[in-house]
N, C-alpha and C. Protein backbone atom coordinates (compact mmCIF):
# COMPACT_ATOMS: atom_id res chain seq x y z
N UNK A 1 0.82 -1.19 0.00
CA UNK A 1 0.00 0.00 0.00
C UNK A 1 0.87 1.25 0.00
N UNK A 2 2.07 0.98 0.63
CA UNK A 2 3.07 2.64 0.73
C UNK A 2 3.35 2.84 -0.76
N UNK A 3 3.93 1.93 -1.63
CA UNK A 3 4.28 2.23 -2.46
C UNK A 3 3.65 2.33 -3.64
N UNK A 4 2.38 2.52 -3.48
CA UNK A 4 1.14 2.84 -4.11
C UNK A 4 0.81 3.91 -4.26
N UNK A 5 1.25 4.73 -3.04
CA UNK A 5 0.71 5.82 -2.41
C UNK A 5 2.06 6.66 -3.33
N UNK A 6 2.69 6.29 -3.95
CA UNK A 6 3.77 7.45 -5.23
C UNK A 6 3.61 7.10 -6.24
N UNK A 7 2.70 6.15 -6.99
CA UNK A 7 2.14 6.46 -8.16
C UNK A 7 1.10 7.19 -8.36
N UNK A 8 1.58 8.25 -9.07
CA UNK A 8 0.81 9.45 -9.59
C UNK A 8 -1.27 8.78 -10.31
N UNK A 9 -1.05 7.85 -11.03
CA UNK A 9 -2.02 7.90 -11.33
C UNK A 9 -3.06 6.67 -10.34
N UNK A 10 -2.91 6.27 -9.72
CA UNK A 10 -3.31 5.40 -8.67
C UNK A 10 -4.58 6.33 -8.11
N UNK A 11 -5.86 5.78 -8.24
CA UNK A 11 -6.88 6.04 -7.88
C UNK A 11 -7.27 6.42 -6.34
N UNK A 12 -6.70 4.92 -5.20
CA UNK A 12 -6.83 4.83 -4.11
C UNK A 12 -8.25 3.59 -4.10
N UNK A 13 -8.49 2.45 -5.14
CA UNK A 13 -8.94 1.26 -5.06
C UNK A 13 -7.83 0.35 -5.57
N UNK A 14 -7.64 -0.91 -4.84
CA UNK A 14 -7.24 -2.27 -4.75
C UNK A 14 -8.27 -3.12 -5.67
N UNK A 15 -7.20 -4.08 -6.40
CA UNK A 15 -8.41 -5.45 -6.70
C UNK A 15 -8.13 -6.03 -6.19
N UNK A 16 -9.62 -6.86 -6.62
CA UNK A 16 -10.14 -8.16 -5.41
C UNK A 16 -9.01 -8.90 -5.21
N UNK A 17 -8.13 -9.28 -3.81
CA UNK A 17 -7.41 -10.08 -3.46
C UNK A 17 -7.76 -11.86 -4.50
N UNK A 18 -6.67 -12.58 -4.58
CA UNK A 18 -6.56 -13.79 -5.25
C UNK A 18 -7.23 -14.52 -4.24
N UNK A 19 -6.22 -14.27 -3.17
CA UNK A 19 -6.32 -15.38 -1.87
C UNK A 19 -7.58 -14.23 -0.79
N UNK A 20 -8.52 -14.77 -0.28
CA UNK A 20 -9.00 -14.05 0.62
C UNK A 20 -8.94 -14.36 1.90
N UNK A 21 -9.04 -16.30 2.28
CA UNK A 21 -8.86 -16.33 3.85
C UNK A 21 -7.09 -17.06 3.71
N UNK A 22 -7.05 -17.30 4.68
CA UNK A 22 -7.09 -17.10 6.11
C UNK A 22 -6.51 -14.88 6.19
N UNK A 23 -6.31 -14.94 5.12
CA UNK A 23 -5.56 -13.60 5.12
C UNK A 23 -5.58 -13.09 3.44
N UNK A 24 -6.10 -11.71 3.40
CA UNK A 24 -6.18 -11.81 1.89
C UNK A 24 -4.91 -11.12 1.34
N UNK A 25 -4.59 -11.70 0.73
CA UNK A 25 -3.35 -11.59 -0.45
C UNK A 25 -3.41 -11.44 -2.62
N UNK A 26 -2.83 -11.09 -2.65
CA UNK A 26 -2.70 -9.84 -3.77
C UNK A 26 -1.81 -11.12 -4.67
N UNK A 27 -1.54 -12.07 -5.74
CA UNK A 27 -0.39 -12.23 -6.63
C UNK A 27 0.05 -10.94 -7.26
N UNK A 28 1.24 -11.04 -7.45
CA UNK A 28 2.79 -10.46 -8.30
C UNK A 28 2.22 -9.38 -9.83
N UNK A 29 0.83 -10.19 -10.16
CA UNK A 29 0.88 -10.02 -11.55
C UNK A 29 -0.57 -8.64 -11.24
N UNK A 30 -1.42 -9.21 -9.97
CA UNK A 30 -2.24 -7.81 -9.81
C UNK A 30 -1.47 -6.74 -9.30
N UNK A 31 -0.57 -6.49 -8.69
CA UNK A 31 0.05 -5.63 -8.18
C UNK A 31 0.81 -4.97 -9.67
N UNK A 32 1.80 -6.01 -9.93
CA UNK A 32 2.32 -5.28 -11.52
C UNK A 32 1.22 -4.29 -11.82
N UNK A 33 0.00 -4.83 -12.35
CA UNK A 33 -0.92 -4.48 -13.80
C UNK A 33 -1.55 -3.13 -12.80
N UNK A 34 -1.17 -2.44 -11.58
CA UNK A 34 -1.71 -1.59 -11.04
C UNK A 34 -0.45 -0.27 -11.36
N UNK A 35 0.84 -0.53 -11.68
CA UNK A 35 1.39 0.93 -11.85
C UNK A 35 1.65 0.26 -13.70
N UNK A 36 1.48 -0.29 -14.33
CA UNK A 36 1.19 -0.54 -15.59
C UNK A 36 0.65 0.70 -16.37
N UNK A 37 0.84 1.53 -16.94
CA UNK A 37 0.30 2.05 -18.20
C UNK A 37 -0.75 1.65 -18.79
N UNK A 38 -1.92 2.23 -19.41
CA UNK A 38 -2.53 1.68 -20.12
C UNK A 38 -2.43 1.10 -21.43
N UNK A 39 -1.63 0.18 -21.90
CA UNK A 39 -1.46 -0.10 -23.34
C UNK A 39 -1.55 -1.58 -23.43
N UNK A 40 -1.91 -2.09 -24.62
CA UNK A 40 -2.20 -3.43 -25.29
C UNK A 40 -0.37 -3.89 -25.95
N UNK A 41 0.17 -4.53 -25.55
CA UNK A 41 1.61 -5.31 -25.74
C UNK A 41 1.16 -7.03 -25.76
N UNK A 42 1.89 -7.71 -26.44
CA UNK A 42 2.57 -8.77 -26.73
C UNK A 42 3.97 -9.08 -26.41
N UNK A 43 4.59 -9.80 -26.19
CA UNK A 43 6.03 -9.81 -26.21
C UNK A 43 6.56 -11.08 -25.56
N UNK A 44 7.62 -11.63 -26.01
CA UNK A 44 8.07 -13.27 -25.45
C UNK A 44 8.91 -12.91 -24.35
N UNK A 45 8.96 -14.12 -23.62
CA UNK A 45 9.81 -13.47 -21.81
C UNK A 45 11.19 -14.38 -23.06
N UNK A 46 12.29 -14.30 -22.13
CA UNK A 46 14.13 -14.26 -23.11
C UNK A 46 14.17 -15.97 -23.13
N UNK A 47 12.78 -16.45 -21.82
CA UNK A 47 13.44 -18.42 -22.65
C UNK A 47 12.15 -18.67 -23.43
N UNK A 48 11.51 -17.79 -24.39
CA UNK A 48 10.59 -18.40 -24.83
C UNK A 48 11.35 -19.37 -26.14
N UNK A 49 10.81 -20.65 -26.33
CA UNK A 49 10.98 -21.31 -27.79
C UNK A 49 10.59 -20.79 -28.63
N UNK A 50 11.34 -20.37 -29.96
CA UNK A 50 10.57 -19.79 -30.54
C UNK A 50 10.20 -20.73 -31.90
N UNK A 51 10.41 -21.94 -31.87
CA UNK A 51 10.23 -23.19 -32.39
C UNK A 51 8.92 -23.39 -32.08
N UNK A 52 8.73 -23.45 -31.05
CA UNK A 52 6.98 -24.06 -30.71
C UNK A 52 6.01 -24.13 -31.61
N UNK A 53 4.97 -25.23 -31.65
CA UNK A 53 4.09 -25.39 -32.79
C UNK A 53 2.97 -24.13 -33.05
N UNK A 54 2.59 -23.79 -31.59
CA UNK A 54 1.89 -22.57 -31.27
C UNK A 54 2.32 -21.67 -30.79
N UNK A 55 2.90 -20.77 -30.95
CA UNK A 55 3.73 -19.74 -30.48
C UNK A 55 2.98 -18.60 -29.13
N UNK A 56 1.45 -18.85 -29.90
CA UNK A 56 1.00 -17.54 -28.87
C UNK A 56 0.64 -18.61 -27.19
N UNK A 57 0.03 -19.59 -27.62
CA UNK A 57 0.19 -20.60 -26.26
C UNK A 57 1.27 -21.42 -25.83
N UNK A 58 1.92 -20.78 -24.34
CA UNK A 58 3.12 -21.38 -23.67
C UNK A 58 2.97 -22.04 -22.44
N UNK A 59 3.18 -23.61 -22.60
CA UNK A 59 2.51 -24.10 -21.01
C UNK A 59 3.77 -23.62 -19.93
N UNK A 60 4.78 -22.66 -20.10
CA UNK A 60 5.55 -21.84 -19.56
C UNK A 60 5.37 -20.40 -19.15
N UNK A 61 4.79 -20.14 -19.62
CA UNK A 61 3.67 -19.02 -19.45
C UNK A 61 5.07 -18.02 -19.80
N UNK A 62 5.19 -18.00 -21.00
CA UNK A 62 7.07 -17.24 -21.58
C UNK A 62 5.89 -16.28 -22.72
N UNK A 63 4.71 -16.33 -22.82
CA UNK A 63 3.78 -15.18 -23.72
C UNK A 63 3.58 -14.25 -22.81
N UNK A 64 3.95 -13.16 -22.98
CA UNK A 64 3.57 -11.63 -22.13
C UNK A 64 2.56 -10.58 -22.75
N UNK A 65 1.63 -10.80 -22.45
CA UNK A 65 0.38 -10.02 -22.98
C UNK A 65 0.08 -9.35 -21.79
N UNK A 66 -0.11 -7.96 -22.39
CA UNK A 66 -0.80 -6.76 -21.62
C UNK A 66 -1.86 -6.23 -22.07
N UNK A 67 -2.86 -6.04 -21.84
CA UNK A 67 -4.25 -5.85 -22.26
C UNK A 67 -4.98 -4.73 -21.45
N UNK A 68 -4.91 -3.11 -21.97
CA UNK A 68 -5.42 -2.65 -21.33
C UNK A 68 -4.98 -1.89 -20.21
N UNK A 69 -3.46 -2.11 -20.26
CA UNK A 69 -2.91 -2.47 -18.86
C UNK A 69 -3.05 -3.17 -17.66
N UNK A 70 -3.45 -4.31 -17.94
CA UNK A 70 -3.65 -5.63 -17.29
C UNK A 70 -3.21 -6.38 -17.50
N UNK A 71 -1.73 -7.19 -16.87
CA UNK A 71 -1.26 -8.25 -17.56
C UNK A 71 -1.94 -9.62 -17.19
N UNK A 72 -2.26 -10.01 -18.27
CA UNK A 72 -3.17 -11.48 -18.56
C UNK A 72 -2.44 -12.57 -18.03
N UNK A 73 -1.13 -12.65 -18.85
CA UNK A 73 -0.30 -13.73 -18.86
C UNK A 73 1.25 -13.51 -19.08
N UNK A 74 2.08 -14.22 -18.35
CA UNK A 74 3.85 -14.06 -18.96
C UNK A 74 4.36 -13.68 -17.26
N UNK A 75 5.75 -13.92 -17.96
CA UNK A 75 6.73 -13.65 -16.72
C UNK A 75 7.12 -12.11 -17.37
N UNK A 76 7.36 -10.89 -16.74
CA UNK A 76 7.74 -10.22 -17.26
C UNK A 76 9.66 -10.22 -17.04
N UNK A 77 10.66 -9.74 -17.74
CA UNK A 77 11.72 -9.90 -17.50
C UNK A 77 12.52 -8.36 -18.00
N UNK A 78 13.89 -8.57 -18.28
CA UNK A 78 14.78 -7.59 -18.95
C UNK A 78 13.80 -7.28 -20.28
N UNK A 79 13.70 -8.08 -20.89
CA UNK A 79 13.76 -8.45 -22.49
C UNK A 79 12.08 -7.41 -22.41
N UNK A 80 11.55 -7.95 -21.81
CA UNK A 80 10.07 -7.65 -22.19
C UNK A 80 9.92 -5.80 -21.87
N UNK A 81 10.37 -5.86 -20.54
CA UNK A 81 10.37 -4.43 -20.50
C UNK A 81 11.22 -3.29 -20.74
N UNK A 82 12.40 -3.26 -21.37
CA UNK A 82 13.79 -3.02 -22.14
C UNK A 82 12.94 -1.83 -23.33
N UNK A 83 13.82 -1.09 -23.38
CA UNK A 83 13.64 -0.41 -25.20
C UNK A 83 12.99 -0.73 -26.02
N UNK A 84 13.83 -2.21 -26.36
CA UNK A 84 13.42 -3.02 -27.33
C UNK A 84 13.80 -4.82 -27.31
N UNK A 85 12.74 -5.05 -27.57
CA UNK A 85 12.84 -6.61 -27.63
C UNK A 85 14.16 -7.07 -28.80
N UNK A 86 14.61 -6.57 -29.40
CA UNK A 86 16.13 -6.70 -29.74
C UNK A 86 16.83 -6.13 -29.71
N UNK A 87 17.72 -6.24 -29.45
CA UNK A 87 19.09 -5.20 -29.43
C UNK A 87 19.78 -4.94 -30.47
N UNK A 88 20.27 -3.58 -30.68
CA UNK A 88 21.02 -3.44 -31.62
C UNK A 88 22.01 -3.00 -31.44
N UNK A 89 23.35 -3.09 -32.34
CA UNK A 89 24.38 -2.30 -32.06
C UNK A 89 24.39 -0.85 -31.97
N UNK A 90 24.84 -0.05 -31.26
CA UNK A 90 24.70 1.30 -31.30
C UNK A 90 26.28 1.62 -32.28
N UNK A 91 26.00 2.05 -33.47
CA UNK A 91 27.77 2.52 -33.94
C UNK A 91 28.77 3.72 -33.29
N UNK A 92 30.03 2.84 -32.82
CA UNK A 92 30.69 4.21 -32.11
C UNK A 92 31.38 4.49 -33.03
N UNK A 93 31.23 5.85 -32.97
CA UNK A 93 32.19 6.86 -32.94
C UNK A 93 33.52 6.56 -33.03
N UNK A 94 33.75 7.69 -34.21
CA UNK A 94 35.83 7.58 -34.45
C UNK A 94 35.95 8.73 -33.44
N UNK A 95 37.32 7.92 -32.71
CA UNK A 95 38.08 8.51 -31.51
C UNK A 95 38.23 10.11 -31.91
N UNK A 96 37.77 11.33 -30.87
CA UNK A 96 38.17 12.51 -31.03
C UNK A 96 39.88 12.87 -30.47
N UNK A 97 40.15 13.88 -30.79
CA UNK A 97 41.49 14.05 -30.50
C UNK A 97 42.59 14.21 -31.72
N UNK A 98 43.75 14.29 -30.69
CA UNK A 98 45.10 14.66 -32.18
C UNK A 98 45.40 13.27 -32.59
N UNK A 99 45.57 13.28 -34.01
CA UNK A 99 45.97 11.78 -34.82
C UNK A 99 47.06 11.29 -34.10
N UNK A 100 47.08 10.02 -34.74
CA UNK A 100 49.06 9.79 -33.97
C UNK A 100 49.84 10.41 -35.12
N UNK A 101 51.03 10.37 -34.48
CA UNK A 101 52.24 11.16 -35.19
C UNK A 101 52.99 10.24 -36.56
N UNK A 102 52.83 10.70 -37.04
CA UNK A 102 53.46 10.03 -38.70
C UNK A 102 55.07 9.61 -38.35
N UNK A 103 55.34 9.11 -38.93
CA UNK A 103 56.68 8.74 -38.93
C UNK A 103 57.09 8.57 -40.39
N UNK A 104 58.80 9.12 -40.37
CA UNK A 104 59.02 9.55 -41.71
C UNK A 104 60.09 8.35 -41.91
C-alpha cells in the first residue's frame, strides 16, 4: 500500500485479493498491472521457444500479454520491458582528439 501511495495515477482502489482467507493476499501479476500504463503489448519473456508449434500458447507461461494495462499472462523480464525486444548495435564513434604522429 506505501508504495502505491507514489504512483501518480493510482486512484486509491485495490483489486479483489486472489487469496482471501485465512488472510487476503494480492499475486505479483495484480500488483504489476496496477502501476502498468494503459497499453495493449505482446512480447516473449528471453526463454521463450521460438520453435513451438503454437507460439501464442506457452505451457511456460514465456507469452507476455498486456491488455489494457492488465497483464493477462507471462513472466515479465529484462527483455520484455527493455527499449526493445532486440538489441542493436549502437555505432561508435571515431576517436576525437590529435591523430598519432606520422613517422618519416
Amino acid at each position: 500500500m506505501n508504495l502505491l501511495m507514489w504512483v501518480s495515477s493510482w486512484d486509491g482502489t485495490m483489486p479483489i485479493p486472489a487469496v482471501l482467507k485465512p488472510v487476503p493476499l494480492w499475486t505479483g501479476k495484480q500488483l504489476l498491472s496496477l502501476i502498468i500504463p494503459r497499453i495493449n503489448l505482446t512480447r516473449y519473456h528471453s526463454s521463450h521457444d521460438d520453435k513451438a508449434p503454437t507460439p501464442d500458447i506457452s505451457p511456460y507461461d514465456t507469452v507476455v500479454q498486456i491488455v489494457g494495462g492488465q497483464l493477462i499472462s507471462g513472466m515479465v523480464c529484462k527483455r520484455t520491458v527493455g527499449s526493445s525486444a532486440v538489441r542493436r548495435r549502437q555505432p561508435v564513434p571515431p576517436p576525437r582528439g590529435c591523430p598519432a604522429p606520422r613517422r618519416r
